[in-house]
N, C-alpha and C. Protein backbone atom coordinates (compact mmCIF):
# COMPACT_ATOMS: atom_id res chain seq x y z
N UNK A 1 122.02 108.71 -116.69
CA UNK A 1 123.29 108.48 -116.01
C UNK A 1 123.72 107.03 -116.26
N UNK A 2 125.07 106.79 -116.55
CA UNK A 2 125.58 105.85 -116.45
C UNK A 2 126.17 104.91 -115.64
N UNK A 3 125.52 103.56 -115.48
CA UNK A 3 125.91 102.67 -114.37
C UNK A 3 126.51 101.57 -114.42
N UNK A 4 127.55 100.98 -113.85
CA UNK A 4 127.98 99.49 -113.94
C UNK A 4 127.22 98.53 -112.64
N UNK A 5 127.60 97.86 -112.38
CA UNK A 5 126.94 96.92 -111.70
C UNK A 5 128.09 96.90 -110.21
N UNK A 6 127.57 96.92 -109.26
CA UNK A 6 128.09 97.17 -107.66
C UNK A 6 128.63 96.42 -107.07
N UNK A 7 129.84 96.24 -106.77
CA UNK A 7 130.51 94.90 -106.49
C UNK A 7 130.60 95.79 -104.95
N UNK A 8 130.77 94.66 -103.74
CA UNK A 8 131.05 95.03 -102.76
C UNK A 8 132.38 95.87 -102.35
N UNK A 9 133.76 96.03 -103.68
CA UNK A 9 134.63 96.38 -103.09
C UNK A 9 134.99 97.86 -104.15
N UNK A 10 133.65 98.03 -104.93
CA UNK A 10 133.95 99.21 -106.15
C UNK A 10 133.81 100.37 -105.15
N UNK A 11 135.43 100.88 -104.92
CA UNK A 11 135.26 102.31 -104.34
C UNK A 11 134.51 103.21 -105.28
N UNK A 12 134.66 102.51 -106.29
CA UNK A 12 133.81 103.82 -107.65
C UNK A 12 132.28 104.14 -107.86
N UNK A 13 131.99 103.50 -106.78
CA UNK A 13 130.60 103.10 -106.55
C UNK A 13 129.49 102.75 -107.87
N UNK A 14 130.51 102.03 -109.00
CA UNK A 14 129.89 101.18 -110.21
C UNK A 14 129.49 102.64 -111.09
N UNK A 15 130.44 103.92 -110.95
CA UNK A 15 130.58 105.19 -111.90
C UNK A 15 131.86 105.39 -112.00
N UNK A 16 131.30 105.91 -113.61
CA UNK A 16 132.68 105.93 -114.30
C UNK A 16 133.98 106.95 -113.63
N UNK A 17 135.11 106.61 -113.58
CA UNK A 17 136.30 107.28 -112.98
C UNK A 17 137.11 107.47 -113.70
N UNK A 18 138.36 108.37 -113.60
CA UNK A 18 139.45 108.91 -114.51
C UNK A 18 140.06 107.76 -115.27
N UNK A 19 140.75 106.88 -114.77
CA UNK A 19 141.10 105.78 -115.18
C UNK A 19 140.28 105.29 -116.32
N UNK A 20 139.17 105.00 -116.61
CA UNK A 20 138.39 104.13 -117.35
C UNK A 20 137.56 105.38 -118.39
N UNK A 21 138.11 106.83 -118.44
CA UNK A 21 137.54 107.60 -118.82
C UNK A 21 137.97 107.62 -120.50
N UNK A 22 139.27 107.17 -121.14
CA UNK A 22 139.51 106.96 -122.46
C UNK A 22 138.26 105.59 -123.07
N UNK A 23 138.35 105.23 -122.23
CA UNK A 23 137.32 103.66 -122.82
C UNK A 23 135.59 104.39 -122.99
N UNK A 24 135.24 105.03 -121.59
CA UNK A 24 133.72 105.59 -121.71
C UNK A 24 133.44 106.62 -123.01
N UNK A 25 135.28 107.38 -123.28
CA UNK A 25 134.71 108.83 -124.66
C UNK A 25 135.06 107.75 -125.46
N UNK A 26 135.69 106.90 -126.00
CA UNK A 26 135.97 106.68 -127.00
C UNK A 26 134.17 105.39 -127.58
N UNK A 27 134.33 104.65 -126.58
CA UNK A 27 133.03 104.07 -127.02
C UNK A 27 132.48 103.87 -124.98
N UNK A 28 131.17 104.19 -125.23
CA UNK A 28 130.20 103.63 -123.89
C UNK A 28 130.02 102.73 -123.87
N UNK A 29 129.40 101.70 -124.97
CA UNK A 29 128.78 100.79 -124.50
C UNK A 29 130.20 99.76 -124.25
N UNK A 30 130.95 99.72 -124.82
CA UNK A 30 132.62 98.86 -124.26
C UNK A 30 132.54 98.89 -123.02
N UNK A 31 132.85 100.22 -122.04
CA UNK A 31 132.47 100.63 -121.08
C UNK A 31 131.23 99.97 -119.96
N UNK A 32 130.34 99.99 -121.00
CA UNK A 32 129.13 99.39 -119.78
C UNK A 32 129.33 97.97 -120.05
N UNK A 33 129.40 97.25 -121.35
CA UNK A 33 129.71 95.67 -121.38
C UNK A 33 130.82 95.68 -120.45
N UNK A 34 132.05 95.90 -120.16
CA UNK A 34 132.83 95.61 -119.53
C UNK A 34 132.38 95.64 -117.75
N UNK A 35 132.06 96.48 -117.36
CA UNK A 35 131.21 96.46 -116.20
C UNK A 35 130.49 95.68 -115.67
N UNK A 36 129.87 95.18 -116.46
CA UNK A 36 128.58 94.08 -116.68
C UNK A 36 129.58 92.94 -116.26
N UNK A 37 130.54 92.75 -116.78
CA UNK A 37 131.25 91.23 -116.67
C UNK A 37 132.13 91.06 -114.97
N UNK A 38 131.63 89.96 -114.78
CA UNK A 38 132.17 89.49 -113.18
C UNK A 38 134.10 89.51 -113.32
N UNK A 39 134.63 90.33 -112.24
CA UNK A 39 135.91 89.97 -112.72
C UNK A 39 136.52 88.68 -112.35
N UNK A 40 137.55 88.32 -112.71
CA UNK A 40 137.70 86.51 -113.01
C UNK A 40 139.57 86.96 -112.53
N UNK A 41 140.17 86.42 -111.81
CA UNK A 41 141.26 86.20 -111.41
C UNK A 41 142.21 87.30 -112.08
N UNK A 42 142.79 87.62 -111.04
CA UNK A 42 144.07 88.58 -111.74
C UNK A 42 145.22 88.00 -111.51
N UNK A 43 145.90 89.07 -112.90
CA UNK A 43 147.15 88.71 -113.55
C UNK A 43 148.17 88.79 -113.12
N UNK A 44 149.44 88.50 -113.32
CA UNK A 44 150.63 88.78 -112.38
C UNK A 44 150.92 90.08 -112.89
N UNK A 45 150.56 90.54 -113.86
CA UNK A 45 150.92 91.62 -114.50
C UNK A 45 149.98 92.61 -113.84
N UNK A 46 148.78 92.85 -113.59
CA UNK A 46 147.77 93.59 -112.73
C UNK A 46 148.66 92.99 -110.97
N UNK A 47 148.68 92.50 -110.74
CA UNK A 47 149.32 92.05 -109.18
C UNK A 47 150.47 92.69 -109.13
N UNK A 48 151.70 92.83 -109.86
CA UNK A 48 153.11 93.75 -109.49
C UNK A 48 152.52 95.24 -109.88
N UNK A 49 151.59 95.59 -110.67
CA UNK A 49 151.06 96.76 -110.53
C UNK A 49 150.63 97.27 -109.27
N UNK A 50 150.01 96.85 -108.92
CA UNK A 50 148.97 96.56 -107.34
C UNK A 50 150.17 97.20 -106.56
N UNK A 51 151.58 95.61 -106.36
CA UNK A 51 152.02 95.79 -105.32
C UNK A 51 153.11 96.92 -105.64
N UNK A 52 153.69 97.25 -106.70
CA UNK A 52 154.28 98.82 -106.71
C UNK A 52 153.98 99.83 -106.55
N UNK A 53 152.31 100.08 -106.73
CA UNK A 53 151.58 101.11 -106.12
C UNK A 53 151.73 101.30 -105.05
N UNK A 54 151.36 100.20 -104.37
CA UNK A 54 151.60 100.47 -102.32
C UNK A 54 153.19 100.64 -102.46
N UNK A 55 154.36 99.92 -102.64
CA UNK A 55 155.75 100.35 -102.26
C UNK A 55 155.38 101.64 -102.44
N UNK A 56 155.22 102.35 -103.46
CA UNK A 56 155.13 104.05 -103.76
C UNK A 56 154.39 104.54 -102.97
N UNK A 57 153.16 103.98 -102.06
CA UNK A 57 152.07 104.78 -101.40
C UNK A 57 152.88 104.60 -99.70
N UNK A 58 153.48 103.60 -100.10
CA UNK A 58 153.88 103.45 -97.95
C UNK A 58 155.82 103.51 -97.93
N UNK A 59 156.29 104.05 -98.80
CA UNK A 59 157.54 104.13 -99.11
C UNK A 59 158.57 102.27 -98.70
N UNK A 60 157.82 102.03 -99.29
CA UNK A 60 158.78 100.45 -99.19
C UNK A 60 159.35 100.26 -100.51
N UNK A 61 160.47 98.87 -99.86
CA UNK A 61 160.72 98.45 -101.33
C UNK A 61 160.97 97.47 -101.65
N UNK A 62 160.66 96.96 -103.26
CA UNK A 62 160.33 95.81 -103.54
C UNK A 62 161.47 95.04 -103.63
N UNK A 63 160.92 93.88 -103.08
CA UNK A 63 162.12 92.28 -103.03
C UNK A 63 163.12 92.19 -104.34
N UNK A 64 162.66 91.98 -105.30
CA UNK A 64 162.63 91.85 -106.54
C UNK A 64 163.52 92.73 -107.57
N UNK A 65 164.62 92.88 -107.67
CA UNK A 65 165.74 94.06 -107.69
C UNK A 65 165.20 94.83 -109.02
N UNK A 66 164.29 94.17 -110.13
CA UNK A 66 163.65 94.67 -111.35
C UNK A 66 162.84 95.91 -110.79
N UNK A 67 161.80 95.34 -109.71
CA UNK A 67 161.14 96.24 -109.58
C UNK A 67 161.42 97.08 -108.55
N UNK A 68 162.62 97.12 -107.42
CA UNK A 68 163.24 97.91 -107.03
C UNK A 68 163.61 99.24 -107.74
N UNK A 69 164.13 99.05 -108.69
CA UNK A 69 164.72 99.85 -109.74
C UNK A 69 163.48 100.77 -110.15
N UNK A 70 162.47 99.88 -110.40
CA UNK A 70 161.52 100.69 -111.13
C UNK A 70 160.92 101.61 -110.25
N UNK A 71 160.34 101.34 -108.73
CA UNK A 71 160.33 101.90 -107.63
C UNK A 71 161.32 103.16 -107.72
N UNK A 72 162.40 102.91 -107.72
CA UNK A 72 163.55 103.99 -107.42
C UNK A 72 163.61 104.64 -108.45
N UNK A 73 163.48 105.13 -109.29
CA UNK A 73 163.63 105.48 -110.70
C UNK A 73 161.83 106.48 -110.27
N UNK A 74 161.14 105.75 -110.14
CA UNK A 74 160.00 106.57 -110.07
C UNK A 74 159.83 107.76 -108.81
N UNK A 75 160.58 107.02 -107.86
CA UNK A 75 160.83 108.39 -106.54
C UNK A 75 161.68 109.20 -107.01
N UNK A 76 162.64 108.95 -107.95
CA UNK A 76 163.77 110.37 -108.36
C UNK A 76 163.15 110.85 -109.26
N UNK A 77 162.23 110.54 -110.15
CA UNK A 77 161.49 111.27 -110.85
C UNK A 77 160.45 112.21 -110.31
N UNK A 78 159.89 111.57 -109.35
CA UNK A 78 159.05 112.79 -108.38
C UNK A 78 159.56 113.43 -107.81
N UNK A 79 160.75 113.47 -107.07
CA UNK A 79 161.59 114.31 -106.46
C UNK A 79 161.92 115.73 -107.27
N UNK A 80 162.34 115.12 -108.52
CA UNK A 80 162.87 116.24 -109.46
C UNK A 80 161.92 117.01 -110.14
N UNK A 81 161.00 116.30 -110.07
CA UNK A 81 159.45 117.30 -110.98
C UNK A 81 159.10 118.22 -109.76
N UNK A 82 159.17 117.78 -108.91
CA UNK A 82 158.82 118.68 -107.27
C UNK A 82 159.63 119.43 -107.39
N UNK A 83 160.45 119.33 -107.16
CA UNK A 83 161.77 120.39 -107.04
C UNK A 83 162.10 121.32 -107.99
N UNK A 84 161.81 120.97 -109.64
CA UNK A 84 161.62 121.65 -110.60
C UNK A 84 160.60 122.83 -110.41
N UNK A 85 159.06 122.18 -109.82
CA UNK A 85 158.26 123.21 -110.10
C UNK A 85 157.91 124.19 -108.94
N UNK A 86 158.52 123.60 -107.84
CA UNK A 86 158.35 124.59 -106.77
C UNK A 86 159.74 125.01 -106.32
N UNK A 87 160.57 124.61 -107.06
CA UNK A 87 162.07 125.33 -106.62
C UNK A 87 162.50 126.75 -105.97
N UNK A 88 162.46 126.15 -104.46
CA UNK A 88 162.73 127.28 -103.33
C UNK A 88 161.13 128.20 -103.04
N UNK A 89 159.81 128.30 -103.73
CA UNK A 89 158.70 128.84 -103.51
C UNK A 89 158.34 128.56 -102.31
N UNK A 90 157.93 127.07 -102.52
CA UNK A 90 156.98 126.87 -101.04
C UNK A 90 157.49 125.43 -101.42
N UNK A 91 157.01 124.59 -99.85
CA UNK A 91 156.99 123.00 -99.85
C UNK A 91 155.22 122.66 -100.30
N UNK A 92 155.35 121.95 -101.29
CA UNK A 92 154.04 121.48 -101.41
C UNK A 92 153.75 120.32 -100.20
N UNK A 93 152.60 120.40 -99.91
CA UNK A 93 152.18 119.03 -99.45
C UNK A 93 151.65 117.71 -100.23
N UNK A 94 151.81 116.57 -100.23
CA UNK A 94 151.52 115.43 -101.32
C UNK A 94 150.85 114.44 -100.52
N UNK A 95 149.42 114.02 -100.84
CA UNK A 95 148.60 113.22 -100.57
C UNK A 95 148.79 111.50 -101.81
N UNK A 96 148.83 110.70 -101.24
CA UNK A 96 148.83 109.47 -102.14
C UNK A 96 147.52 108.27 -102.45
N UNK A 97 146.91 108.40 -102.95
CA UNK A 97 146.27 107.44 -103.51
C UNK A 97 144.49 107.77 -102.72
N UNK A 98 144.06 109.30 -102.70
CA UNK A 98 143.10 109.72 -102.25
C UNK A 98 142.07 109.56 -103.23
N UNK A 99 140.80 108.90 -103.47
CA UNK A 99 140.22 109.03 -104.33
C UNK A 99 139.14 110.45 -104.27
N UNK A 100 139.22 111.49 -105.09
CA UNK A 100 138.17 112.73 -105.28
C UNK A 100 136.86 112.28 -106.44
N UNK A 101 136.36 113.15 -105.82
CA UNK A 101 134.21 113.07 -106.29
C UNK A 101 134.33 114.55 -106.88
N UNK A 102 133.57 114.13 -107.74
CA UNK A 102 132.58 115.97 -108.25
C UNK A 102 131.90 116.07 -107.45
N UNK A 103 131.45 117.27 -107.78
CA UNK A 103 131.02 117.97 -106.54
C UNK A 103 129.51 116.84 -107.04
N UNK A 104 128.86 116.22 -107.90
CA UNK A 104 127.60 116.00 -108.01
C UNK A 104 127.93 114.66 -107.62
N UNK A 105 129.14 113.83 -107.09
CA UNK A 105 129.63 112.33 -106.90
C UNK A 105 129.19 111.48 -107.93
N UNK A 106 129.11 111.84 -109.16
CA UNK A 106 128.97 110.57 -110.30
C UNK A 106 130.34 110.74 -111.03
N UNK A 107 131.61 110.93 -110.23
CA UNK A 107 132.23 110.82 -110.86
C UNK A 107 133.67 111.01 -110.39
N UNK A 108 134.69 110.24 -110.38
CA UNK A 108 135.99 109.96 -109.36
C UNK A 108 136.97 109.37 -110.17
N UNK A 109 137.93 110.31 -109.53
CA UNK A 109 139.76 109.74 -109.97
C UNK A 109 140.32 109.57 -108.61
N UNK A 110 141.50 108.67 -108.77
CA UNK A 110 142.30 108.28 -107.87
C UNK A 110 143.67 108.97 -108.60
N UNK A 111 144.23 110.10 -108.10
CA UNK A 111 145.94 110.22 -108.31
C UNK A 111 146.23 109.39 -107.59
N UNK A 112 147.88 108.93 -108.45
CA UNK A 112 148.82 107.81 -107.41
C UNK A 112 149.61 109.01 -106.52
N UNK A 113 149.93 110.35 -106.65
CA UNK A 113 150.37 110.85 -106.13
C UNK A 113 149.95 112.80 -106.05
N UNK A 114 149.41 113.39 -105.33
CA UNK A 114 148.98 115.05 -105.86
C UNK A 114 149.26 115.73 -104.54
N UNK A 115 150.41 116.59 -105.19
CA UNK A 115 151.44 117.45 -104.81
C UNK A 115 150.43 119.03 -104.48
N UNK A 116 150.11 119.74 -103.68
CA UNK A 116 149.69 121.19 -103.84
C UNK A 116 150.09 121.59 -102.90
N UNK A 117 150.56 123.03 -103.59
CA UNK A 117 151.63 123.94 -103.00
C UNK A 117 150.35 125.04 -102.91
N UNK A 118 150.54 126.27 -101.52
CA UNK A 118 150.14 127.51 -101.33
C UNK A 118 149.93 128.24 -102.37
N UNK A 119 151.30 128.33 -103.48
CA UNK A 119 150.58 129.04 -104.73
C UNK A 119 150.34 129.31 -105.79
N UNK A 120 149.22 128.02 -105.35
CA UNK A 120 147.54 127.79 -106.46
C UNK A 120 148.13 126.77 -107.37
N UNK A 121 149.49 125.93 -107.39
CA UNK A 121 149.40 125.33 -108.38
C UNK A 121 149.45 123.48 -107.24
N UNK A 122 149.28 122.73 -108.47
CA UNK A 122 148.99 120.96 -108.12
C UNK A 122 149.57 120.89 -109.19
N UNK A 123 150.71 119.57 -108.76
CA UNK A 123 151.20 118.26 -109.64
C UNK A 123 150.31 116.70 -109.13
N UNK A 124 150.11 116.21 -110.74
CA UNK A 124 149.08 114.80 -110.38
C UNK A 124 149.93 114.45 -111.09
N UNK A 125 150.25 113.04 -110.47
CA UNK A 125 151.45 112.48 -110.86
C UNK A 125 150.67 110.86 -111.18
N UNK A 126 150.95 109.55 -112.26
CA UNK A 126 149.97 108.74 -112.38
C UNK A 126 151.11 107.66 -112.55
N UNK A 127 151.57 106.44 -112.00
CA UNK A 127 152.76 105.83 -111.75
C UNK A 127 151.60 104.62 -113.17
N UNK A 128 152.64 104.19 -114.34
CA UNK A 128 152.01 102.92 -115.15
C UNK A 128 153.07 101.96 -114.90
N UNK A 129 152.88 100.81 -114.19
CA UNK A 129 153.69 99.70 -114.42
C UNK A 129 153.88 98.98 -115.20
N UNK A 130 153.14 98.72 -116.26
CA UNK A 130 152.95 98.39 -117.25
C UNK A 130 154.03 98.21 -118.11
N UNK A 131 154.05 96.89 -118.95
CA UNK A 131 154.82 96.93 -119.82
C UNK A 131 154.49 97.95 -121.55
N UNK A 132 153.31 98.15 -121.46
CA UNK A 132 153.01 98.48 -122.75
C UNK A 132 152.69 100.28 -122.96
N UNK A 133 153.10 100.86 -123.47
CA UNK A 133 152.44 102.27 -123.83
C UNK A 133 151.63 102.60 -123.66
N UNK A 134 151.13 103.59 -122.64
CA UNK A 134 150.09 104.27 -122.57
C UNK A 134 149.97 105.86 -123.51
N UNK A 135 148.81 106.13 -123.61
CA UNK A 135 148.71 107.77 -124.45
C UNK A 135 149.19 109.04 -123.24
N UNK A 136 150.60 109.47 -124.46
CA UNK A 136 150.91 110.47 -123.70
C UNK A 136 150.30 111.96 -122.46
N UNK A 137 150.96 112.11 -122.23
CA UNK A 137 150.49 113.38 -120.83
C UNK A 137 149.31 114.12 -121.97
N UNK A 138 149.63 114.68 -123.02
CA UNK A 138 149.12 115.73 -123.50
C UNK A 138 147.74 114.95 -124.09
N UNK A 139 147.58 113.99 -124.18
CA UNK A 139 146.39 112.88 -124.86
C UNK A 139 146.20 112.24 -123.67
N UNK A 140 146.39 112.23 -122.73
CA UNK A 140 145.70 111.25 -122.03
C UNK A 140 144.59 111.62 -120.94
N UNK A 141 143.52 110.95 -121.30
CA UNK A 141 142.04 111.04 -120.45
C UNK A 141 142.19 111.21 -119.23
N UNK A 142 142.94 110.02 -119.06
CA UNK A 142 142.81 109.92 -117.09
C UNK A 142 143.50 111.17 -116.27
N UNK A 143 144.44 111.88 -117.32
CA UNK A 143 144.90 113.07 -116.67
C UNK A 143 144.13 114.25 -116.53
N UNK A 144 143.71 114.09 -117.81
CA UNK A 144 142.19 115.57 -118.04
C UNK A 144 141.32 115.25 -116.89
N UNK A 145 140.62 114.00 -116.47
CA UNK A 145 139.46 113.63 -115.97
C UNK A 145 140.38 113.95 -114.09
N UNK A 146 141.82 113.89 -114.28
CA UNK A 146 141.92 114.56 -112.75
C UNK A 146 141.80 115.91 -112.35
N UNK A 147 142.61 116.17 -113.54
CA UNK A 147 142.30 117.55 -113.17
C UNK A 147 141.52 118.15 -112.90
N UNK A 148 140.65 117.73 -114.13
CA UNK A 148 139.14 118.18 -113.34
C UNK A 148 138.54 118.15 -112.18
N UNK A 149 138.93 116.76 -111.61
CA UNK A 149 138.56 117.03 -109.90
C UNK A 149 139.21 117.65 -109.28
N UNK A 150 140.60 117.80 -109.65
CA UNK A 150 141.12 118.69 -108.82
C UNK A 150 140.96 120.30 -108.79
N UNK A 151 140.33 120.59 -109.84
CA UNK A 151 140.09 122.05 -109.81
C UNK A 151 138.86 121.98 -109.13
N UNK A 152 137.53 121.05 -108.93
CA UNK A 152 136.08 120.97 -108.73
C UNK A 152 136.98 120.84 -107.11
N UNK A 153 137.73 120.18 -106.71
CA UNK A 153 137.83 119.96 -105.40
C UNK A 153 138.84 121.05 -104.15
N UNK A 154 139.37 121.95 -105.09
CA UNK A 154 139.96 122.91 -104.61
C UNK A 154 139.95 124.35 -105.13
N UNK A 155 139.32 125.28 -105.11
CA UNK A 155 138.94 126.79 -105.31
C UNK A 155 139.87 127.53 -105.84
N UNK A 156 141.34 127.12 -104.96
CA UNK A 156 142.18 127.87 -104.74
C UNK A 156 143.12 127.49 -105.82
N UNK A 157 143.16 126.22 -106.42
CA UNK A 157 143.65 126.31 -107.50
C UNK A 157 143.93 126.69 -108.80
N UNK A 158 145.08 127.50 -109.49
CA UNK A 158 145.01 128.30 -110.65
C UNK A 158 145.80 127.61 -111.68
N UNK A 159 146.71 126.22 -111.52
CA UNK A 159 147.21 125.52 -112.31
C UNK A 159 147.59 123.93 -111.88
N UNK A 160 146.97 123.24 -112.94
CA UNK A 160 147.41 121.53 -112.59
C UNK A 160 148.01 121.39 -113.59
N UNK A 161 149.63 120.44 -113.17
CA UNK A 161 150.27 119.82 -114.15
C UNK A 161 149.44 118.31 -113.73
N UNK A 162 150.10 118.04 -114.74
CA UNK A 162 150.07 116.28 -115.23
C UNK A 162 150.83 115.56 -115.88
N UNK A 163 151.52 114.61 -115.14
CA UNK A 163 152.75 113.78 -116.08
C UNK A 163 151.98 111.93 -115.62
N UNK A 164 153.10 111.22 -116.47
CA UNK A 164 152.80 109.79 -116.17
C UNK A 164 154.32 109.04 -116.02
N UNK A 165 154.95 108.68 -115.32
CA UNK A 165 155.77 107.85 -115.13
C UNK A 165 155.64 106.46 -115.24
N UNK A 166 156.22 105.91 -116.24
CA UNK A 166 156.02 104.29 -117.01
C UNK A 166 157.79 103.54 -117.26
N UNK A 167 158.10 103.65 -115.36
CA UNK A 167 159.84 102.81 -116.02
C UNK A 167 159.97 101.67 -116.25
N UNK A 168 158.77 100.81 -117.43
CA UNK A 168 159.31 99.74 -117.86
C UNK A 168 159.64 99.90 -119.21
N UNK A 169 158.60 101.23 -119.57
CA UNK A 169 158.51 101.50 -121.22
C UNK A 169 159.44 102.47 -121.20
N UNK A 170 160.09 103.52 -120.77
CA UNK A 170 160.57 104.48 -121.16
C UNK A 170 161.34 105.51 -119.95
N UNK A 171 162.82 105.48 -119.92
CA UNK A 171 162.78 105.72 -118.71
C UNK A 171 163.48 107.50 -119.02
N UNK A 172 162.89 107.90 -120.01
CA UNK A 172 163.50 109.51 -120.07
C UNK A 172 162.78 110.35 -119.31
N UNK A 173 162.79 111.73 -118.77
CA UNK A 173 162.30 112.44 -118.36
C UNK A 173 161.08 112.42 -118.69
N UNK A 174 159.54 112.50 -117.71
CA UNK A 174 158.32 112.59 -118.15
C UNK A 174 157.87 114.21 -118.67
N UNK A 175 157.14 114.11 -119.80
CA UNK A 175 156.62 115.09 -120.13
C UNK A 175 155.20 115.73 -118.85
N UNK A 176 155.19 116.83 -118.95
CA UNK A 176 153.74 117.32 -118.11
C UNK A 176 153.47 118.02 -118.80
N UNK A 177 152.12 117.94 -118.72
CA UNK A 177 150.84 118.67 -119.42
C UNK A 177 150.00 119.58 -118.56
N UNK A 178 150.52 121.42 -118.47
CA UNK A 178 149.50 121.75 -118.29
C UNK A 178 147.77 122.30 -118.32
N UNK A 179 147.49 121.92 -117.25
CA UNK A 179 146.09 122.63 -117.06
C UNK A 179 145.53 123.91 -116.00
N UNK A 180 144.92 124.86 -116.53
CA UNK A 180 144.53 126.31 -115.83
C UNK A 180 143.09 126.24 -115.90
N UNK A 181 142.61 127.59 -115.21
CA UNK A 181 141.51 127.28 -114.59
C UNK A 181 140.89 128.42 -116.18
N UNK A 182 141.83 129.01 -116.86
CA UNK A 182 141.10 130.05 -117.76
C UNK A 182 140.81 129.44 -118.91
């Protein structure tokens, strides 16, 4: 089993999680060197990440009319993917920023946002603030590695989408990628 080193505030409990799951397949030991290293001051660029996450997790909004926008732009985008995929079915319920375990706990994602409706399907929704490109819905790790918990963490589920919303890079409609249990 693979371990990083235990910082007092690693909800991940120093195992690998969805997020960091393109870095562990593509190479491990990157992965474990990086772990290994004490983290050293963050960036303003990791810090407006941070604090747009919470505006999105506690419905506030940011000072800053740039990232207002980006805020707002990302709630009409969830609105409309909701409304798209459960249009008139059922109201899903949406949990924000819950971190899920396998069932064996060596292993955890955090959705920024997961939508599940009565029937059987989940939207995981993954907010990038980021200025730079991330790998699309259909390539991207951290979405596979949720789903997966989300099917390990709910029975009743028979389909997870997955999209990524990134309104600094690209502000067209997000693609979703589904996933089934067959």
């Amino acid at each position: 089993m693979m371990s990083a080193i235990l910082t007092e505030e690693d909800v991940r409990k120093g195992l690998p999680s969805a997020s960091g799951l393109e870095r562990l397949v593509l190479c491990p030991g990157s992965w474990l060197a990086e772990a290994a290293v004490p983290k050293g001051e963050v960036s303003e660029a990791a810090a407006m990440g941070t604090r747009l996450h919470a505006d999105m997790e506690h419905g506030t909004v940011p000072a800053d009319a740039e990232e207002a926008e980006a805020v707002a732009w990302c709630r009409e985008m969830e609105a409309e993917l909701v409304a798209e995929l459960w249009a008139d079915v059922c109201v899903p319920t949406a949990v924000r920023e819950v971190r899920l375990w396998d069932g064996a706990q060596r292993f955890s994602g955090q959705g920024d946002v997961v939508y599940r409706g009565a029937d059987g399907r989940a939207l995981v929704l993954d907010y990038k603030f980021g200025r730079g490109e991330v790998a699309r819905a259909e390539s991207n790790c951290q979405l596979y590695g949720l789903a997966l918990l989300l099917f390990d963490n709910d029975g009743s589920l028979e389909e997870v989408y997955a999209g990524i919303l990134q309104p600094f890079v690209c502000r067209e409609r997000p693609r979703l990628v589904r996933f089934g249990r067959e």
